[in-house]
PDB file of N, CA and C in Angstrom:
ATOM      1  N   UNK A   1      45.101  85.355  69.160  1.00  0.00           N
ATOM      2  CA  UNK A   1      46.182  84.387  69.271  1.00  0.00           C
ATOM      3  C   UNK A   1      47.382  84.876  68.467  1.00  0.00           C
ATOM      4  N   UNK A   2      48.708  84.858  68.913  1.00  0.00           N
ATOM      5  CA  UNK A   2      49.717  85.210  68.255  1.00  0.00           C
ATOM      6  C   UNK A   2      50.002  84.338  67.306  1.00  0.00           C
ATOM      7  N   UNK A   3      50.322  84.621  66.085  1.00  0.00           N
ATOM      8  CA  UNK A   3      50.947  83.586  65.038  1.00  0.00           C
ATOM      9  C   UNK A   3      51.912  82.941  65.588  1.00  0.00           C
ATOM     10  N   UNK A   4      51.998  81.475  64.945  1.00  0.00           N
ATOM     11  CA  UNK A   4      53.398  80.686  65.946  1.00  0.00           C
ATOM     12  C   UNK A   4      54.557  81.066  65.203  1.00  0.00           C
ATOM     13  N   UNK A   5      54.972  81.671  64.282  1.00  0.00           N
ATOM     14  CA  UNK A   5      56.407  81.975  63.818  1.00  0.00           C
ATOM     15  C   UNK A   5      56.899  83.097  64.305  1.00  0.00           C
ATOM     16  N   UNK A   6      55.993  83.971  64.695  1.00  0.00           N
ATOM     17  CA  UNK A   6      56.244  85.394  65.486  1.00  0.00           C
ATOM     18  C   UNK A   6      56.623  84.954  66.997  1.00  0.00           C
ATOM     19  N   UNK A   7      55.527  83.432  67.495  1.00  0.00           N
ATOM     20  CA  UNK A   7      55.953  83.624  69.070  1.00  0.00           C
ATOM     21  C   UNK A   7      57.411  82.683  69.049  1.00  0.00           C
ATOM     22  N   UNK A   8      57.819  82.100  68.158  1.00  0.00           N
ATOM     23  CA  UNK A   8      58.412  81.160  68.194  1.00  0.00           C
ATOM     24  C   UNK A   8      59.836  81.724  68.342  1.00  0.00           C
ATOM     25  N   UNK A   9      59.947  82.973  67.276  1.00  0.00           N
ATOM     26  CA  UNK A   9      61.099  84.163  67.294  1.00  0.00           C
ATOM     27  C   UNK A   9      60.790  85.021  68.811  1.00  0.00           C
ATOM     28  N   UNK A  10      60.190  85.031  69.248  1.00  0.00           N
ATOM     29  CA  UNK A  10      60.673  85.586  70.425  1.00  0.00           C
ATOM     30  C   UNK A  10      60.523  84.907  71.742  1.00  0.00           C
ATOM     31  N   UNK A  11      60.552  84.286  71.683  1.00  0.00           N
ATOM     32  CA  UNK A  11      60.136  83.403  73.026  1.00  0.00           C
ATOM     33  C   UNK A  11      60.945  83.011  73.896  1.00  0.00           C
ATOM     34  N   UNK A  12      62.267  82.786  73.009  1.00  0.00           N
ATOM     35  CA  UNK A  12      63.153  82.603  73.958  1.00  0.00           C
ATOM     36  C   UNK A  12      63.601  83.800  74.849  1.00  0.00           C
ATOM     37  N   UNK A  13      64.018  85.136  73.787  1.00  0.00           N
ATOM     38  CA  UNK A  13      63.892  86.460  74.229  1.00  0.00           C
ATOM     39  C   UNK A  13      62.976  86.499  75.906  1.00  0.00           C
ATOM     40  N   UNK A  14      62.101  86.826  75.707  1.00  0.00           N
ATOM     41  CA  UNK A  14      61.096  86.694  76.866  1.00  0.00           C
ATOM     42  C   UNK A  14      61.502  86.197  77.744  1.00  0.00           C
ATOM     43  N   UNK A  15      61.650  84.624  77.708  1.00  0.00           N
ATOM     44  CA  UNK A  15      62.153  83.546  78.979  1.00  0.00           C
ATOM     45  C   UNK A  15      62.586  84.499  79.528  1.00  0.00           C
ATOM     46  N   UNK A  16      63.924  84.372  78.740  1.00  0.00           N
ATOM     47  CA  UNK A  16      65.483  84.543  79.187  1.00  0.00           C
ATOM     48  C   UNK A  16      65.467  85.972  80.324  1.00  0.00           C
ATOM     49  N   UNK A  17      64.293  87.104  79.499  1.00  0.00           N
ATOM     50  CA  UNK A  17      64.143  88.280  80.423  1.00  0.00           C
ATOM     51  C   UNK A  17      63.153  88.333  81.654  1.00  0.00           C
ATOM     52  N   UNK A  18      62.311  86.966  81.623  1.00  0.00           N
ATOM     53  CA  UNK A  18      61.736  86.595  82.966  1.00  0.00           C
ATOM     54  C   UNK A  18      62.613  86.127  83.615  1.00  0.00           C
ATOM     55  N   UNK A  19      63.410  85.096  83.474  1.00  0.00           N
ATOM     56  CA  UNK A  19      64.235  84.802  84.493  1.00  0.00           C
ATOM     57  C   UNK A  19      65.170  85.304  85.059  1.00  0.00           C
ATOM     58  N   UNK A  20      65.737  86.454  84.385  1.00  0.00           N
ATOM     59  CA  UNK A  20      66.325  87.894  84.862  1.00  0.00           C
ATOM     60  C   UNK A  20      65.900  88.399  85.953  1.00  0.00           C
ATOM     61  N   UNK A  21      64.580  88.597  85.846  1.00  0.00           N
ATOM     62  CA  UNK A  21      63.963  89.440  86.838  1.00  0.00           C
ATOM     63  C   UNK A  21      63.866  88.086  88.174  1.00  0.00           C
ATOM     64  N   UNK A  22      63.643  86.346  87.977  1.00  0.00           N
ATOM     65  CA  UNK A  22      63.787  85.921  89.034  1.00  0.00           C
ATOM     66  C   UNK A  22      63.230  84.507  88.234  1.00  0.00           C
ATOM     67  N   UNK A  23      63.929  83.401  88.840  1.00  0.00           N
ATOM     68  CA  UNK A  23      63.950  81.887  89.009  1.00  0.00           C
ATOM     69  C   UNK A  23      62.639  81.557  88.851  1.00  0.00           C
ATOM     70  N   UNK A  24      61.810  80.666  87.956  1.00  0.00           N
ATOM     71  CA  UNK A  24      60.594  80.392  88.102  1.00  0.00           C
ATOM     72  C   UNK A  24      60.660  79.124  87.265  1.00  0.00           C
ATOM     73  N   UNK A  25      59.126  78.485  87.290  1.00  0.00           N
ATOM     74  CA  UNK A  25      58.758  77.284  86.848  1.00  0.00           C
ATOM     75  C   UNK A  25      58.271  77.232  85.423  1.00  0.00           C
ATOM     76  N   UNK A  26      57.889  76.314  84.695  1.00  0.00           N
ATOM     77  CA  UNK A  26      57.365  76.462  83.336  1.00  0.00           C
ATOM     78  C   UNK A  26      55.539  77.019  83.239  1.00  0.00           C
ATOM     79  N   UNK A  27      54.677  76.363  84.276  1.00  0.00           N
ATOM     80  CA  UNK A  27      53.503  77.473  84.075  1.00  0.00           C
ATOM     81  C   UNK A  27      53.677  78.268  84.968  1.00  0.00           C
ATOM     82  N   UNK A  28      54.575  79.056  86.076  1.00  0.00           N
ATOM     83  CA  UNK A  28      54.691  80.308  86.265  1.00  0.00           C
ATOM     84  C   UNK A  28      55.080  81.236  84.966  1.00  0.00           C
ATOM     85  N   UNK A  29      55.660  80.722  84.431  1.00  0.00           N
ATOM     86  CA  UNK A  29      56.612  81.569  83.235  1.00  0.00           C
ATOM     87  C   UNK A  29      55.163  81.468  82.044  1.00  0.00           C
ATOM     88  N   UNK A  30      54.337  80.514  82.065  1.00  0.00           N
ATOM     89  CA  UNK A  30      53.654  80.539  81.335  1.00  0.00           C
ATOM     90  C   UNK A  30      52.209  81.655  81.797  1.00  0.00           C
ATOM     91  N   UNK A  31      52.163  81.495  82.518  1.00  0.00           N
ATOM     92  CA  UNK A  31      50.916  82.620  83.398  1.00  0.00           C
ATOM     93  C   UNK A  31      51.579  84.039  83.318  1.00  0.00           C
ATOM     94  N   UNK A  32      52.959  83.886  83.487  1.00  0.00           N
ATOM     95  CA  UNK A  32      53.622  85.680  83.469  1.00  0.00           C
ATOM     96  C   UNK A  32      53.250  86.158  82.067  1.00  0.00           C
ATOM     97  N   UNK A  33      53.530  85.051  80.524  1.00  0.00           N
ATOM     98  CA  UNK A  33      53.550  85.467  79.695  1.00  0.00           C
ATOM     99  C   UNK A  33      51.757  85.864  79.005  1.00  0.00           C
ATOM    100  N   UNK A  34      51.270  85.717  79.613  1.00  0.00           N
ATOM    101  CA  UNK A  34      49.861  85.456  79.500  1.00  0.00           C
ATOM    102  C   UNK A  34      49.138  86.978  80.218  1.00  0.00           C
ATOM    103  N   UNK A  35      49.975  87.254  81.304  1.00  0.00           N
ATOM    104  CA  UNK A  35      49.499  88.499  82.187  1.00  0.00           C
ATOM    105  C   UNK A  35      50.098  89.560  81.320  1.00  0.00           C
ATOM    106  N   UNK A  36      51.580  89.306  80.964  1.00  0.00           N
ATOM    107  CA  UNK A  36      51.837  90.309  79.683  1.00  0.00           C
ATOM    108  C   UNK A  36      51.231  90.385  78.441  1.00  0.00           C
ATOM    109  N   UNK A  37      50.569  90.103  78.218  1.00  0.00           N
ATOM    110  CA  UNK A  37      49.961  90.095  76.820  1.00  0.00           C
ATOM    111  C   UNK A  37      50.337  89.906  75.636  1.00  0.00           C
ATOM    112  N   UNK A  38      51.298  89.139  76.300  1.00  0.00           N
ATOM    113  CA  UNK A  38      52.769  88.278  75.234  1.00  0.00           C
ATOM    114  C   UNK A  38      51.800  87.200  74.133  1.00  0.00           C
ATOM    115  N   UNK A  39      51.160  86.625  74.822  1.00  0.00           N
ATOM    116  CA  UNK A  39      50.703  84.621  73.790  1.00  0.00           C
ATOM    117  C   UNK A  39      50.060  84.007  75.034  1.00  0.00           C
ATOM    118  N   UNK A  40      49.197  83.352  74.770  1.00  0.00           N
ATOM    119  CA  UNK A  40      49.017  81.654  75.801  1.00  0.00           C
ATOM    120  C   UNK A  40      49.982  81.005  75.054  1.00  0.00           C
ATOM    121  N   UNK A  41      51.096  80.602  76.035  1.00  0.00           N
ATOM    122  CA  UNK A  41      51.852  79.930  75.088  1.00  0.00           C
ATOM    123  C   UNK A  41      51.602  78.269  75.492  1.00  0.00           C
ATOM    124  N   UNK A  42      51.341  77.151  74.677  1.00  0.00           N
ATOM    125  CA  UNK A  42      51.274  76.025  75.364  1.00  0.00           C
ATOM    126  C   UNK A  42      52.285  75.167  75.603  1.00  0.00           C
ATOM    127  N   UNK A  43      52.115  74.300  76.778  1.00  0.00           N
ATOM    128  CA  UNK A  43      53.289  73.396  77.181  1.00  0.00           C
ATOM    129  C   UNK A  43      53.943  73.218  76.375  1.00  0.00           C
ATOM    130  N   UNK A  44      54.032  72.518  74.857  1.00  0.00           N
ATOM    131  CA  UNK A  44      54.226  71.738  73.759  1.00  0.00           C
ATOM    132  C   UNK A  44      55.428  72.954  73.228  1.00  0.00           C
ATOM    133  N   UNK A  45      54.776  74.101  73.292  1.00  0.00           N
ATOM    134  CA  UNK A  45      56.028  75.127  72.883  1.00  0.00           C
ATOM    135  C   UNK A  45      56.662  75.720  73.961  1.00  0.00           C
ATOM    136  N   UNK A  46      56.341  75.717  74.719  1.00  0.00           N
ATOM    137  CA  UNK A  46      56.656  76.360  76.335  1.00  0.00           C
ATOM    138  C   UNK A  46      58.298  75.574  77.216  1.00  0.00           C
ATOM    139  N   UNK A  47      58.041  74.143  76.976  1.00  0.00           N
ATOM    140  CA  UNK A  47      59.039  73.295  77.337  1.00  0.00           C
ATOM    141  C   UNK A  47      59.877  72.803  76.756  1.00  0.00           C
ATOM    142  N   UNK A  48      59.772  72.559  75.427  1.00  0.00           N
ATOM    143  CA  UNK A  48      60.897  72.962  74.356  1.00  0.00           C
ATOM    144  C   UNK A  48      61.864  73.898  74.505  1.00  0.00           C
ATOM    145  N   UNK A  49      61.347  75.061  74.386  1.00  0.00           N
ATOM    146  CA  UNK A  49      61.988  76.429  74.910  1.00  0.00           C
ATOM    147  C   UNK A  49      63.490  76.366  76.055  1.00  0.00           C
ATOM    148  N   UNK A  50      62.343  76.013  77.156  1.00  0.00           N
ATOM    149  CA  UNK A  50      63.083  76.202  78.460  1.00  0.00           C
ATOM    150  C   UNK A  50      64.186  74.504  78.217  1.00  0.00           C
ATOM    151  N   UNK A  51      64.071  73.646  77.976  1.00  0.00           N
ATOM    152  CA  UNK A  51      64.829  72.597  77.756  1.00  0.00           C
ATOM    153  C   UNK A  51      65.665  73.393  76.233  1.00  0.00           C
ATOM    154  N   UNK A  52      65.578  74.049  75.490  1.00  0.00           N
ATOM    155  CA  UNK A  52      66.798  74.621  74.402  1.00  0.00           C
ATOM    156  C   UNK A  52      67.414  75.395  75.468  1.00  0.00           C
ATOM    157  N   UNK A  53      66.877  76.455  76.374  1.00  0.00           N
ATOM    158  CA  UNK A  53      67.636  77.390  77.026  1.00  0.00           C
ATOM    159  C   UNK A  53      68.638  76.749  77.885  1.00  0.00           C
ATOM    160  N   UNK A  54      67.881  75.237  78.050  1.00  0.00           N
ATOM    161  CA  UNK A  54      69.030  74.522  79.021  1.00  0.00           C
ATOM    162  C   UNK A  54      70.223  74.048  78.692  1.00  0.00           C
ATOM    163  N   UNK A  55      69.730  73.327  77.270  1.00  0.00           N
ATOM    164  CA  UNK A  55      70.813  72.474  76.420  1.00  0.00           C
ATOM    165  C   UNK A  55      72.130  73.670  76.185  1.00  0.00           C
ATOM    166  N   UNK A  56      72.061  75.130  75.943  1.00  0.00           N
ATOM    167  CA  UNK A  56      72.270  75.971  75.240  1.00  0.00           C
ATOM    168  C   UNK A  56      73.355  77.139  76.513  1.00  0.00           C
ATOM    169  N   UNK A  57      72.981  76.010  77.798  1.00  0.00           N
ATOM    170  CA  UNK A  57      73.539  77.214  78.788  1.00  0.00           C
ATOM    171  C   UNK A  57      73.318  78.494  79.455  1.00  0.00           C
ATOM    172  N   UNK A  58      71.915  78.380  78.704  1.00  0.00           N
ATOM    173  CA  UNK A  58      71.823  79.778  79.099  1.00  0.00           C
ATOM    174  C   UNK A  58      70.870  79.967  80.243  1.00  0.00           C
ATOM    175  N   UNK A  59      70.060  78.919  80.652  1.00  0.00           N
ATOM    176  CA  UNK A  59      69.387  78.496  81.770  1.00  0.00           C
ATOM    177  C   UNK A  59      69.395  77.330  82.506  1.00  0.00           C
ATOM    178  N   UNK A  60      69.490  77.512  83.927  1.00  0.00           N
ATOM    179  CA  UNK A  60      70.078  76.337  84.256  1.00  0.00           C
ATOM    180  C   UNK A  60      68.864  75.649  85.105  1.00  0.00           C
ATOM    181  N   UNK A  61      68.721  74.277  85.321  1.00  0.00           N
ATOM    182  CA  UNK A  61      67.548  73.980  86.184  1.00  0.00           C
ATOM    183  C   UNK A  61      67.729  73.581  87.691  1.00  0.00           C
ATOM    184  N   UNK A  62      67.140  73.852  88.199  1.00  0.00           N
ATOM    185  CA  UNK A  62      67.004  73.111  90.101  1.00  0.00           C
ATOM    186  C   UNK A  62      65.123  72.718  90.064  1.00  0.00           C
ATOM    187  N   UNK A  63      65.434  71.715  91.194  1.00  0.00           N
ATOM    188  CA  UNK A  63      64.266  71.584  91.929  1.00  0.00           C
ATOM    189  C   UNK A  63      63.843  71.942  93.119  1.00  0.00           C
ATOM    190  N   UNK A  64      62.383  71.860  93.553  1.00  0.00           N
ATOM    191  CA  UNK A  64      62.219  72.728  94.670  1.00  0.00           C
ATOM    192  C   UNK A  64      61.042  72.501  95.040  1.00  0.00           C
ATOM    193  N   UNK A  65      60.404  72.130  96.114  1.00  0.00           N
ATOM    194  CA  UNK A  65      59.516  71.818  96.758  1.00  0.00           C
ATOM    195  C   UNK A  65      58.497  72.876  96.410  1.00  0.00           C
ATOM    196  N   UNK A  66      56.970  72.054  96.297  1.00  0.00           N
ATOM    197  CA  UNK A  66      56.117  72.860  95.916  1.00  0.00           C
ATOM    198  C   UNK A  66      55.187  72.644  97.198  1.00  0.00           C
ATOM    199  N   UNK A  67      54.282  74.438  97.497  1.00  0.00           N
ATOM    200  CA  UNK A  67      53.286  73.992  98.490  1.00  0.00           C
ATOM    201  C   UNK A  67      52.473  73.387  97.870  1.00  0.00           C
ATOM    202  N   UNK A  68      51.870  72.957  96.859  1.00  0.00           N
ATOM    203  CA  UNK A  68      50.748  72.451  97.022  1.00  0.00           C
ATOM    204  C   UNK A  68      50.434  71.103  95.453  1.00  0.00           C
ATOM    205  N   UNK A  69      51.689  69.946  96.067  1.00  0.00           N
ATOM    206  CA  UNK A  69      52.034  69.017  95.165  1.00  0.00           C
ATOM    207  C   UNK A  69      52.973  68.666  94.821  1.00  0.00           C
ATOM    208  N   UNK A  70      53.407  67.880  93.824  1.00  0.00           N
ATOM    209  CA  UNK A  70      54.825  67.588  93.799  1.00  0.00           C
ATOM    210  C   UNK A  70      55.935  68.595  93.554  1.00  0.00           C
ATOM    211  N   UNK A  71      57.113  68.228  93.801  1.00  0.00           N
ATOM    212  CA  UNK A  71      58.195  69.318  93.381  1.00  0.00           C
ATOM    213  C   UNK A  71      58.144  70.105  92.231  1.00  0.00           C
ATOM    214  N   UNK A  72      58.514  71.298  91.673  1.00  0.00           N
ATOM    215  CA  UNK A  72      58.770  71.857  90.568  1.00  0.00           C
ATOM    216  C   UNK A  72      60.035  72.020  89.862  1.00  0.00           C
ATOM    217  N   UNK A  73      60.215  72.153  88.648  1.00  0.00           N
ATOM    218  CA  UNK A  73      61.623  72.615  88.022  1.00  0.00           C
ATOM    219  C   UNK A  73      61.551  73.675  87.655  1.00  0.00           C
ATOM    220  N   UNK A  74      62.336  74.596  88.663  1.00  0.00           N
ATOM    221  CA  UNK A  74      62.990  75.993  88.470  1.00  0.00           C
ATOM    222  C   UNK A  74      63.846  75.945  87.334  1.00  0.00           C
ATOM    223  N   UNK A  75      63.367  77.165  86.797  1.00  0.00           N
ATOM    224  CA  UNK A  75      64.959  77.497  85.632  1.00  0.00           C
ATOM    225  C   UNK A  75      65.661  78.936  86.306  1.00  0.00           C
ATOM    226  N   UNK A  76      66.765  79.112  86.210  1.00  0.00           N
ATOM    227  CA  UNK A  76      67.298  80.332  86.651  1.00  0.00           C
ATOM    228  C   UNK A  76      68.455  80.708  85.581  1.00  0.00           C
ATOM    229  N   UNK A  77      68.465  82.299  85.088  1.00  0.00           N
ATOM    230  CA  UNK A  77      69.506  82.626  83.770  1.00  0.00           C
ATOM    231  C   UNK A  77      71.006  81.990  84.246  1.00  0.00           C
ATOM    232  N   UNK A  78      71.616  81.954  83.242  1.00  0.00           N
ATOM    233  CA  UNK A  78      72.847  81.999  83.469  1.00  0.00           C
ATOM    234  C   UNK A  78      73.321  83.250  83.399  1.00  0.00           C
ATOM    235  N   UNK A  79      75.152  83.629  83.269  1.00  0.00           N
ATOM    236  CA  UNK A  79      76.122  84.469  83.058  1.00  0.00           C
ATOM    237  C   UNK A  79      75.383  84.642  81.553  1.00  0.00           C
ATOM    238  N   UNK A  80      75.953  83.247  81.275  1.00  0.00           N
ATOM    239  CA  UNK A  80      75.865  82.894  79.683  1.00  0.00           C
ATOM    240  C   UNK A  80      74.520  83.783  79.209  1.00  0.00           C
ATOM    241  N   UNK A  81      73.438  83.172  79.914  1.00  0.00           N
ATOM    242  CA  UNK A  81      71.490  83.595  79.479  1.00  0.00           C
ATOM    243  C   UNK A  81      71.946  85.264  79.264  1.00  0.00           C
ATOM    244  N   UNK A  82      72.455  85.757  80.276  1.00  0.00           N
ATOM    245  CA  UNK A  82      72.506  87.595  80.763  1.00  0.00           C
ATOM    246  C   UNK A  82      73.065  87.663  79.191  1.00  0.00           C
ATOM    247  N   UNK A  83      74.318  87.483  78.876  1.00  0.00           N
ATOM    248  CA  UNK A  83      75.204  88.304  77.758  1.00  0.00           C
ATOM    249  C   UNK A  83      74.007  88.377  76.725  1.00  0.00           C
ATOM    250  N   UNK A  84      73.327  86.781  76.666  1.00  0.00           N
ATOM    251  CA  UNK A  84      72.827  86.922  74.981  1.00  0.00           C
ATOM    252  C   UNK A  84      71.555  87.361  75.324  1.00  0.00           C
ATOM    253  N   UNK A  85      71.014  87.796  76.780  1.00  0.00           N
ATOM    254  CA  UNK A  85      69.580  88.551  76.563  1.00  0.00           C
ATOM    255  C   UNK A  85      70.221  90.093  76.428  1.00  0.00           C
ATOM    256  N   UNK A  86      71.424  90.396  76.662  1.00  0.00           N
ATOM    257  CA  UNK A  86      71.839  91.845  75.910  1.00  0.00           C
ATOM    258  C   UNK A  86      71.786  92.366  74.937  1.00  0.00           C
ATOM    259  N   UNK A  87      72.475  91.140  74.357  1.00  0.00           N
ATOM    260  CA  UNK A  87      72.610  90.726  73.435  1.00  0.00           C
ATOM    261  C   UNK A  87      71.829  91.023  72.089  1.00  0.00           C
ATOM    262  N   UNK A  88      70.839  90.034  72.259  1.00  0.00           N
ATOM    263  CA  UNK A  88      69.166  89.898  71.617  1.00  0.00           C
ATOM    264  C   UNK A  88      68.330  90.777  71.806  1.00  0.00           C
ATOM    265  N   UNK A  89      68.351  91.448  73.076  1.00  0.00           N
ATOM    266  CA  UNK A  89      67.588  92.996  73.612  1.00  0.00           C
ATOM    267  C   UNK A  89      67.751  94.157  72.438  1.00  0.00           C
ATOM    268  N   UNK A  90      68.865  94.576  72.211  1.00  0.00           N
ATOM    269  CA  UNK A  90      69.863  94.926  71.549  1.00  0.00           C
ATOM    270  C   UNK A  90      68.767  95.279  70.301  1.00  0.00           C
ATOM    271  N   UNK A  91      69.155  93.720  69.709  1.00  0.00           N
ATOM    272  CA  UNK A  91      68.765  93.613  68.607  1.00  0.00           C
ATOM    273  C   UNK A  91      67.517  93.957  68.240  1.00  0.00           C
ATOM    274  N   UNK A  92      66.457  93.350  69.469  1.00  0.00           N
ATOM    275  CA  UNK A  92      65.344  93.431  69.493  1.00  0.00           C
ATOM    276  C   UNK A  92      64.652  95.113  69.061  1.00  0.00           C
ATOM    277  N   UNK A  93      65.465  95.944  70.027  1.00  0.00           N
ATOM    278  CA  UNK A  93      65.147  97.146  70.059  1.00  0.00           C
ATOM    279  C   UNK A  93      65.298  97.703  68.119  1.00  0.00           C
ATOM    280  N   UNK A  94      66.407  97.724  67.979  1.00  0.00           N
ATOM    281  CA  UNK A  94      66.514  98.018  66.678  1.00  0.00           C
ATOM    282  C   UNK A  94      65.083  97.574  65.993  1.00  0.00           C
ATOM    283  N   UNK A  95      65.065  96.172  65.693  1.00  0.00           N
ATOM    284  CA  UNK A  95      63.821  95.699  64.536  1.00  0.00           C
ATOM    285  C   UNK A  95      63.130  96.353  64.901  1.00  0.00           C
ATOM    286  N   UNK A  96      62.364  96.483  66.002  1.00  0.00           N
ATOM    287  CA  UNK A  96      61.175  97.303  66.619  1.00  0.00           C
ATOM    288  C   UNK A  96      60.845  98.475  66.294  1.00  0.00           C
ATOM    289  N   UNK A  97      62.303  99.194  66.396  1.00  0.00           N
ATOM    290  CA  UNK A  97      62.159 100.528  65.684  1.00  0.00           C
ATOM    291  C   UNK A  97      61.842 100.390  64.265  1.00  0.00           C
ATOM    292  N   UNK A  98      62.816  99.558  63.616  1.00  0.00           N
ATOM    293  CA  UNK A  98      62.316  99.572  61.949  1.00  0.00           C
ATOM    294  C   UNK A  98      60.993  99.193  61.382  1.00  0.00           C
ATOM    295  N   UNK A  99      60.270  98.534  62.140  1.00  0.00           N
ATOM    296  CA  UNK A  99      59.033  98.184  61.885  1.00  0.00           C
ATOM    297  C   UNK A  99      57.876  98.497  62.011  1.00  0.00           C
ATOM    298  N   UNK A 100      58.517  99.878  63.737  1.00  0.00           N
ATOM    299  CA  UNK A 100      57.366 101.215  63.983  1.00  0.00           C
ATOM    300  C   UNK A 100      57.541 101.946  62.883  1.00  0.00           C
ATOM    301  N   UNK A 101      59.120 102.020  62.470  1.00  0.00           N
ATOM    302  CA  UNK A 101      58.814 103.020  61.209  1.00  0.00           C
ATOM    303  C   UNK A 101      57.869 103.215  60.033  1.00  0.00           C
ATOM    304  N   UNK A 102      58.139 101.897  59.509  1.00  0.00           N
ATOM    305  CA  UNK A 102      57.332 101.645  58.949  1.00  0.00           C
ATOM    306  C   UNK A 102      55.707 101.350  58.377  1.00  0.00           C
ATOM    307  N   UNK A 103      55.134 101.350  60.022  1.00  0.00           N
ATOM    308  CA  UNK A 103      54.147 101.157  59.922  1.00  0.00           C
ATOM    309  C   UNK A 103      53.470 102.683  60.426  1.00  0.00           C
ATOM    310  N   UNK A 104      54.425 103.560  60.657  1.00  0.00           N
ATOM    311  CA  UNK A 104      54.213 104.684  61.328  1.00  0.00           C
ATOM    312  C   UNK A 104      53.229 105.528  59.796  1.00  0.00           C
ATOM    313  N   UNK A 105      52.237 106.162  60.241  1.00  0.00           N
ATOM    314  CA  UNK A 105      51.479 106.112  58.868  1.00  0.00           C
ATOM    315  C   UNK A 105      52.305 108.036  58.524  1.00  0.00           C
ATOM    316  N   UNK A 106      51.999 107.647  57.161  1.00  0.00           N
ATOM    317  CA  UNK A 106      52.891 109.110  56.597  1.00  0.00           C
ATOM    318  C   UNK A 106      51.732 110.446  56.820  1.00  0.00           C
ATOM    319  N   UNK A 107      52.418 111.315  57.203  1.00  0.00           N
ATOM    320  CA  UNK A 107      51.676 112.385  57.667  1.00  0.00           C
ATOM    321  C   UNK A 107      51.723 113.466  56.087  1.00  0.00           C
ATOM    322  N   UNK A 108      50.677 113.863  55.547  1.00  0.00           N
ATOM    323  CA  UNK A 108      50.599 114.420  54.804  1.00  0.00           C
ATOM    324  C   UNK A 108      50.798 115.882  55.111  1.00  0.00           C
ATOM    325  N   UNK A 109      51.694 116.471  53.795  1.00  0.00           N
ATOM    326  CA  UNK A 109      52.436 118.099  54.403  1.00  0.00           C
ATOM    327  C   UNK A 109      51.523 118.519  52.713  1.00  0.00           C
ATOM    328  N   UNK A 110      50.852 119.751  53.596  1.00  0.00           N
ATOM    329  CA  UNK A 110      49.963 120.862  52.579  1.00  0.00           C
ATOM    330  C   UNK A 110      50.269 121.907  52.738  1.00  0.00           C
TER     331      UNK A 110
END
């Protein structure tokens, strides 16, 4: 299980780069993150999320007929979502590196 302060810092990250790739629902997005080997992330933190991404502009919602039950709520990025998943990508990449560094084990010279 991922610690929740680790998934909590990236989670939005994630969304924002699923819905990049294409418009989806809250347990589609939750099953994608699950096939990545991201977190089970649960509803409770899952819909929070996507309702901040909304409040925030950066994802916007529609509805849409489901085959098999009631309608669903699509989220799809914004303009807005794109800049700051550059944005945050960005950033992301950097820490990542500093933290492979670090953990990169020291090679002993004889």
């Amino acid at each position: 299980m991922m610690p929740k302060p680790w998934l909590h810092g990236f989670l939005d990250l994630c969304l924002l780069a699923m819905l990049r790739e294409r418009p989806d629902y809250g347990y589609g997005l939750a099953q994608r993150l699950a096939t990545a080997g991201v977190a089970d992330v649960p509803g409770g933190t899952l819909y929070p999320a996507l309702l901040r991404l909304e409040e925030q502009g950066l994802a916007v919602p529609s509805w849409a007929p489901s085959e098999s039950g009631p309608r669903r709520k699509y989220y799809e990025i914004t303009p807005a979502g794109r800049n700051v998943l550059d944005e945050q990508s960005a950033q992301w990449t950097r820490f990542r590196d500093g933290v492979d560094t670090l953990l990169a084990p020291i090679e002993e010279t004889r």
